[in-house]
Protein backbone atom coordinates (compact mmCIF):
# COMPACT_ATOMS: atom_id res chain seq x y z
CA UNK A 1 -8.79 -21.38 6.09
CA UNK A 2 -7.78 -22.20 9.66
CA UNK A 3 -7.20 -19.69 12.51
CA UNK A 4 -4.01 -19.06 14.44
CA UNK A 5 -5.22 -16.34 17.47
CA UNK A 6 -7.41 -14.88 15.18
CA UNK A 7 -5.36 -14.71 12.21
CA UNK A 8 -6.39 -16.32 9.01
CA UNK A 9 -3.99 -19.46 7.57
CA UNK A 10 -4.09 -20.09 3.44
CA UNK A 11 -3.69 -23.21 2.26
CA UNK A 12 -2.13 -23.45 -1.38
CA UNK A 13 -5.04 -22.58 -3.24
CA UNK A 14 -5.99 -19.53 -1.28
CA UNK A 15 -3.05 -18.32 -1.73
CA UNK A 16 -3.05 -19.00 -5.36
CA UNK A 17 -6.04 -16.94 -5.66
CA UNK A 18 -4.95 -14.52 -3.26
CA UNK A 19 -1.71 -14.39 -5.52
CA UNK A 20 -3.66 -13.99 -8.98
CA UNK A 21 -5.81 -10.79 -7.42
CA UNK A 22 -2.58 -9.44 -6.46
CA UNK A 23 -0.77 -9.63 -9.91
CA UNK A 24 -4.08 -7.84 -11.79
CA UNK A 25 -3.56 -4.79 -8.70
CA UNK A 26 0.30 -4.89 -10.04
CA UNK A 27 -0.97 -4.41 -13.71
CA UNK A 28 -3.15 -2.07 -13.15
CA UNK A 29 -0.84 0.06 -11.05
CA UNK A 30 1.51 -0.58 -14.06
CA UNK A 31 -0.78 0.84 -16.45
CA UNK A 32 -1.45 3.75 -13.84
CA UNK A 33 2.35 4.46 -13.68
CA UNK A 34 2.59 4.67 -17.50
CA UNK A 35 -0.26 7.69 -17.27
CA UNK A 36 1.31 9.70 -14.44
CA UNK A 37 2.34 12.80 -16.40
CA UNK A 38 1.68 17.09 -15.66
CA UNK A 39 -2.10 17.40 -16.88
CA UNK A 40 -3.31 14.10 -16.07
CA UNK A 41 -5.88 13.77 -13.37
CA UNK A 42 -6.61 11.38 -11.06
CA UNK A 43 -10.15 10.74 -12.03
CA UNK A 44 -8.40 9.62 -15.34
CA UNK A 45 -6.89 6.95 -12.93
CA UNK A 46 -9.96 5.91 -11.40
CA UNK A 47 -11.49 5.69 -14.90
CA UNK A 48 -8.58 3.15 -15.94
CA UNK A 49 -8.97 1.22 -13.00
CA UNK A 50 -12.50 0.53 -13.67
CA UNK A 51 -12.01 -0.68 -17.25
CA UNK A 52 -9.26 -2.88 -16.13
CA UNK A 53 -11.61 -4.77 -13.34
CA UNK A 54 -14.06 -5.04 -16.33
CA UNK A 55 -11.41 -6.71 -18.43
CA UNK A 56 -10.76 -8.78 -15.78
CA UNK A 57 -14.18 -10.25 -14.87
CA UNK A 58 -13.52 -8.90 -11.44
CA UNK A 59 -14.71 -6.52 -8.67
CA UNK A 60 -13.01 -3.46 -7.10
CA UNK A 61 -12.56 -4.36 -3.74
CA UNK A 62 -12.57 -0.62 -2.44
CA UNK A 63 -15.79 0.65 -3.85
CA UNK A 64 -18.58 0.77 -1.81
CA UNK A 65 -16.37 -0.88 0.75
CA UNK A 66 -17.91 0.80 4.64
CA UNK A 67 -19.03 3.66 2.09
CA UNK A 68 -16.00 4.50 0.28
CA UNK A 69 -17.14 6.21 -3.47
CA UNK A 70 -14.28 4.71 -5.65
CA UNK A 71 -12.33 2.13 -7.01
CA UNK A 72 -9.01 3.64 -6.38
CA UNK A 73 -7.66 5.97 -3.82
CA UNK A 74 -5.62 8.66 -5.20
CA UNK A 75 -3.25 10.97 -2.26
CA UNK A 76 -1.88 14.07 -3.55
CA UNK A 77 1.47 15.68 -1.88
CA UNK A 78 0.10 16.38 1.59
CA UNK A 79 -2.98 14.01 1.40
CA UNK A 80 -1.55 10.59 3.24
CA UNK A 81 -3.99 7.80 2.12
CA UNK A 82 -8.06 7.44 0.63
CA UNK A 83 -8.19 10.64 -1.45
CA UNK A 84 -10.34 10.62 -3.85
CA UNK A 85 -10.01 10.51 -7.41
CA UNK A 86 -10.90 14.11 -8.94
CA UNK A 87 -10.72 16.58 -12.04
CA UNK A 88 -7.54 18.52 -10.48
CA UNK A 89 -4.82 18.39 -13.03
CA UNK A 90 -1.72 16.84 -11.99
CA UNK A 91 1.12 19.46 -12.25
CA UNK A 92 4.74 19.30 -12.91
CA UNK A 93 6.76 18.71 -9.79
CA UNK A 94 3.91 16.66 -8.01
CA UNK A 95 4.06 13.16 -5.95
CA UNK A 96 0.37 11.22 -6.43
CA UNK A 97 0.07 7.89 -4.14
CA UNK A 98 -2.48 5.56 -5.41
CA UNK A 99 -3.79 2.45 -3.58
CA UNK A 100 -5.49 -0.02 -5.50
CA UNK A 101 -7.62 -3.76 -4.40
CA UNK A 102 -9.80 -6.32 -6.62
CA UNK A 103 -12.01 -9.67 -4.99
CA UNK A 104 -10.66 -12.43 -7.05
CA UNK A 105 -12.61 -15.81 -6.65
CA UNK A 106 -13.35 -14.38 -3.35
CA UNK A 107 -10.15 -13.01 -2.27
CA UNK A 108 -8.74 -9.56 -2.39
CA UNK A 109 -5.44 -8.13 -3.64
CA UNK A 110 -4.22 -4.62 -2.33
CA UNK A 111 -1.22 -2.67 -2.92
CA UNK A 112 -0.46 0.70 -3.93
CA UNK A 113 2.28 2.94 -5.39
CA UNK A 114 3.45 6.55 -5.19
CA UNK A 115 4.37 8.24 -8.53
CA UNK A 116 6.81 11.06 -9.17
CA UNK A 117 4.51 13.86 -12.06
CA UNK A 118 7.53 14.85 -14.17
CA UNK A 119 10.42 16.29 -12.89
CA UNK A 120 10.08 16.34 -8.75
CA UNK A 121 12.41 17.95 -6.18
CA UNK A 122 15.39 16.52 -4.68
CA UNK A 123 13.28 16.52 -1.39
CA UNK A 124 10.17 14.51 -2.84
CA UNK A 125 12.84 11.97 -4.22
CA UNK A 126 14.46 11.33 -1.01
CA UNK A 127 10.62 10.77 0.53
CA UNK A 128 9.81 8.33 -2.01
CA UNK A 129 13.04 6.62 -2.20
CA UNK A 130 13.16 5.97 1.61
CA UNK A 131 9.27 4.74 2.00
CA UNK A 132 9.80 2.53 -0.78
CA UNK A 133 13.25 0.80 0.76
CA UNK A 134 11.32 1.07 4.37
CA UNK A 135 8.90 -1.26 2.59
CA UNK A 136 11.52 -3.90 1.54
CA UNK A 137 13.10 -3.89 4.78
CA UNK A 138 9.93 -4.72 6.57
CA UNK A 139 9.48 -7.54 4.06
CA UNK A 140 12.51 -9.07 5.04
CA UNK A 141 11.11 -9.30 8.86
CA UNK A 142 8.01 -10.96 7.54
CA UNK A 143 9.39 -14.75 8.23
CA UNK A 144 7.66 -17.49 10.31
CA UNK A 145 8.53 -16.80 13.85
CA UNK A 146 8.97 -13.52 13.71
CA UNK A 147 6.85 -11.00 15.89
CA UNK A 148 4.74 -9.18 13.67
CA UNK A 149 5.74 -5.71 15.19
CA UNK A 150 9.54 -6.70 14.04
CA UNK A 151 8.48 -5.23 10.50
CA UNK A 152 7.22 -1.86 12.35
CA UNK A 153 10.34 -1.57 13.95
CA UNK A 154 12.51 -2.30 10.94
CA UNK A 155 10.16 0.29 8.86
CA UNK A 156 10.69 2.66 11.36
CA UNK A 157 14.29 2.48 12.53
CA UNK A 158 15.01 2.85 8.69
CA UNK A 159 12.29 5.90 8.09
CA UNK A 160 13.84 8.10 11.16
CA UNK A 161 17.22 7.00 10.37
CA UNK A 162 16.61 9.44 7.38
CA UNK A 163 14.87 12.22 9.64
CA UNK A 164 11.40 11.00 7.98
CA UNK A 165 8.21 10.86 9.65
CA UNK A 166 5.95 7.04 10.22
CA UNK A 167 2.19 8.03 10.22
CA UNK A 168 0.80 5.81 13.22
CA UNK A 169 -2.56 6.37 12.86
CA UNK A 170 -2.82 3.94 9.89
CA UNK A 171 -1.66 0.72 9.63
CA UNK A 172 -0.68 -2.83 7.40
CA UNK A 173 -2.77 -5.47 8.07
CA UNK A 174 -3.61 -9.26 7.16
CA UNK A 175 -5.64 -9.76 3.85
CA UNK A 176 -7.67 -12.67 2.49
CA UNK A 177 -11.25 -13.32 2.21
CA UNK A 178 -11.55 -9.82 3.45
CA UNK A 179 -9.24 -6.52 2.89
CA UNK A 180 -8.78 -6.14 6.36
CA UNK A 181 -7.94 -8.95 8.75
CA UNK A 182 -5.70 -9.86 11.35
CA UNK A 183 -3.35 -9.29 12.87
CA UNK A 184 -2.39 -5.58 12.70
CA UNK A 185 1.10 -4.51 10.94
CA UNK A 186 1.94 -1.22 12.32
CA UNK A 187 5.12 0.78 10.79
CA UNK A 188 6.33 1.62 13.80
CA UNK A 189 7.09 -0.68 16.73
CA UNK A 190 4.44 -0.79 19.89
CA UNK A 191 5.40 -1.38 23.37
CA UNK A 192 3.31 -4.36 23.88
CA UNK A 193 4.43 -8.15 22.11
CA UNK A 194 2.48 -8.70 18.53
CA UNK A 195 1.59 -11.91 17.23
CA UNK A 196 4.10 -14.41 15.90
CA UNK A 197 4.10 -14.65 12.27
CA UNK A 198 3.22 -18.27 10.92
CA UNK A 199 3.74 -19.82 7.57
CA UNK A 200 0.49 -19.28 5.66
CA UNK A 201 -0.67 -15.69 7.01
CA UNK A 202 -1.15 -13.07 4.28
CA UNK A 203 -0.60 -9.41 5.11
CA UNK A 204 -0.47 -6.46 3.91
CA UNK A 205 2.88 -3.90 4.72
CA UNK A 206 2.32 -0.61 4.04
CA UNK A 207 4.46 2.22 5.66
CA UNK A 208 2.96 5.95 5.10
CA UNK A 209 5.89 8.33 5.42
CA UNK A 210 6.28 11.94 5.80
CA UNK A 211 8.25 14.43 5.61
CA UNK A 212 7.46 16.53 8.73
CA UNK A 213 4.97 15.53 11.64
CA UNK A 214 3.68 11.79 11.76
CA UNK A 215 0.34 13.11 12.92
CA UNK A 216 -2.96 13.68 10.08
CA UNK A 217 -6.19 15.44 10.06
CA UNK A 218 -9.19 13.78 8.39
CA UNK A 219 -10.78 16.05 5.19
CA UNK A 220 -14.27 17.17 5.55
CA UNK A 221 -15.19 14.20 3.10
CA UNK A 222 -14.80 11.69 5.88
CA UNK A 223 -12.15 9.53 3.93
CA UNK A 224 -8.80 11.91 2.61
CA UNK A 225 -6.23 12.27 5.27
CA UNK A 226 -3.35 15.38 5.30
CA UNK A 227 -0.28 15.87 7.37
CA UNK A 228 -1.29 18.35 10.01
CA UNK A 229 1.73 20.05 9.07
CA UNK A 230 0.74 20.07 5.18
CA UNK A 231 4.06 18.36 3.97
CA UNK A 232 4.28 15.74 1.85
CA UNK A 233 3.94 11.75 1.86
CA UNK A 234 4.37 9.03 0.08
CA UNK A 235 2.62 5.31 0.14
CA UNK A 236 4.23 1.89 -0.98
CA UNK A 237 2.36 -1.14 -0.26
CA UNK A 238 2.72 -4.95 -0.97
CA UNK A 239 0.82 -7.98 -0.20
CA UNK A 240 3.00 -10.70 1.36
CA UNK A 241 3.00 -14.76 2.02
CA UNK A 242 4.92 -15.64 5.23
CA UNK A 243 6.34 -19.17 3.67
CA UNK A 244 8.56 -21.54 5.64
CA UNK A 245 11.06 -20.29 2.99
CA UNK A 246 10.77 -16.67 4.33
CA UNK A 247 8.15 -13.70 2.59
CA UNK A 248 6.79 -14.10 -0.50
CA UNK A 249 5.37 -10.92 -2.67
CA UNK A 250 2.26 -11.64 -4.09
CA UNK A 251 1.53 -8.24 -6.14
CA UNK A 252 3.92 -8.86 -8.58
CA UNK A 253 2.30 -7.78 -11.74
CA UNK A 254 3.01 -9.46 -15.43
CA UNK A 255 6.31 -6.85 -16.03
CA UNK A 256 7.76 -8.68 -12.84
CA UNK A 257 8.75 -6.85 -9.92
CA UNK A 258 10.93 -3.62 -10.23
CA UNK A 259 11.42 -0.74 -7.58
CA UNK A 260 9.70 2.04 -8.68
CA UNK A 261 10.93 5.23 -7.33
CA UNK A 262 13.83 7.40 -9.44
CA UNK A 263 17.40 6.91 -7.93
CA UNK A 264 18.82 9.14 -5.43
């Protein structure tokens, strides 16, 4: 891998690899979607995940990673990101965000998903259906050339359009070797100039939306993170190849790539 100001450039391979990680997050995210259902509990997630990575030959790239207890991080209505799997039952009328990574030959896929339990409200519809287009719209910025914090500002121009909220205090960010490498891809757009995007960077988008106050608290376990306010959020996530012919989507899993929130 070379480095372009501290950002990591794949050649072919790398990116095959980092590709092939990617597509066994996609199936097991899949698999987790097929589950999602009133009664079902997360832990029952985490359990699947586990299995899946032993099928595979292949590690979880989130467990054990600076301390973190599972495989899979599972965010409940209010809780944001890295909640933790658990015996609560799912109930009818519930949103459940799960993030998901695996070290391939090396190299780590991430993405992650949120899930409607049954029959949600009009409201939780709107917040997934808006986090999950404010995801493809920051794809399209991710092009060679580009500043990095253009997909921040398309995420968030298209999030408040919709009187959403953009959690800032967590953020996209370039994966490879490692889960978390430069540069930085915020959802929301800084004051200062990012770096400019360069065929062969691998990153990470994943916009954390809300529907109140963009600001969280941090659980007593060290790791789950709420809206201050308590309202909900939702999580999409994919991991993307800037190519000379524009983004690429790497965690495409084998049922090819379909959006996965329920129509407006």
């Amino acid at each position: 891998m070379k480095k372009y100001h501290g950002a990591y450039i794949k050649n072919d391979r790398e990116i095959a690899c980092l590709r092939e990680a990617n597509r066994m997050v996609a199936n097991v995210l899949d698999a987790v979607g097929d589950m999602v259902a009133p009664g079902v509990t997360t832990k029952q997630f985490e359990e699947l995940a586990r299995d899946m990575c032993a099928d595979y030959k292949v590690k979880p790239a989130f467990l054990g990673y600076c301390g973190y207890p599972f495989a899979t991080c599972c965010s409940v209505n209010e809780q944001v990101v890295h909640g933790f799997p658990s015996d609560r039952p799912l109930e009818e009328g519930d949103i459940v965000s799960v993030d998901m990574g695996v070290v391939f030959e090396g190299f780590v896929g991430d993405a992650a998903r949120t899930y409607p339990v049954g029959r949600v409200s009009d409201e939780a519809r709107r917040l997934m259906r808006v986090t999950e287009e404010s995801l493809y719209v920051g794809i399209e910025q991710a092009r060679p050339g580009n500043d990095v914090y253009a997909i921040g500002a398309a995420i968030q121009k298209h999030v408040e359009a919709a009187g959403l909220g953009v959690v800032r205090r967590f953020v996209g960010h370039g994966v490879g070797a490692k889960m978390h490498e430069k540069p930085e891809v915020p959802n929301f757009r800084p004051a200062s100039p990012g770096l400019t995007l360069h065929s062969g960077m691998v990153i990470a988008i994943e916009p954390m939306v809300t529907l109140g106050t963009h600001e969280v608290d941090i659980l007593d376990d060290k790791w789950t993170a709420v809206t201050k306010d308590g309202k909900w959020a939702a999580h999409f996530e994919h991991s993307v190849a800037i190519t000379p012919d524009g983004p690429k989507i790497l965690s495409i899993s084998d049922r090819g790539l379909n959006r996965h929130t329920i129509a407006a």
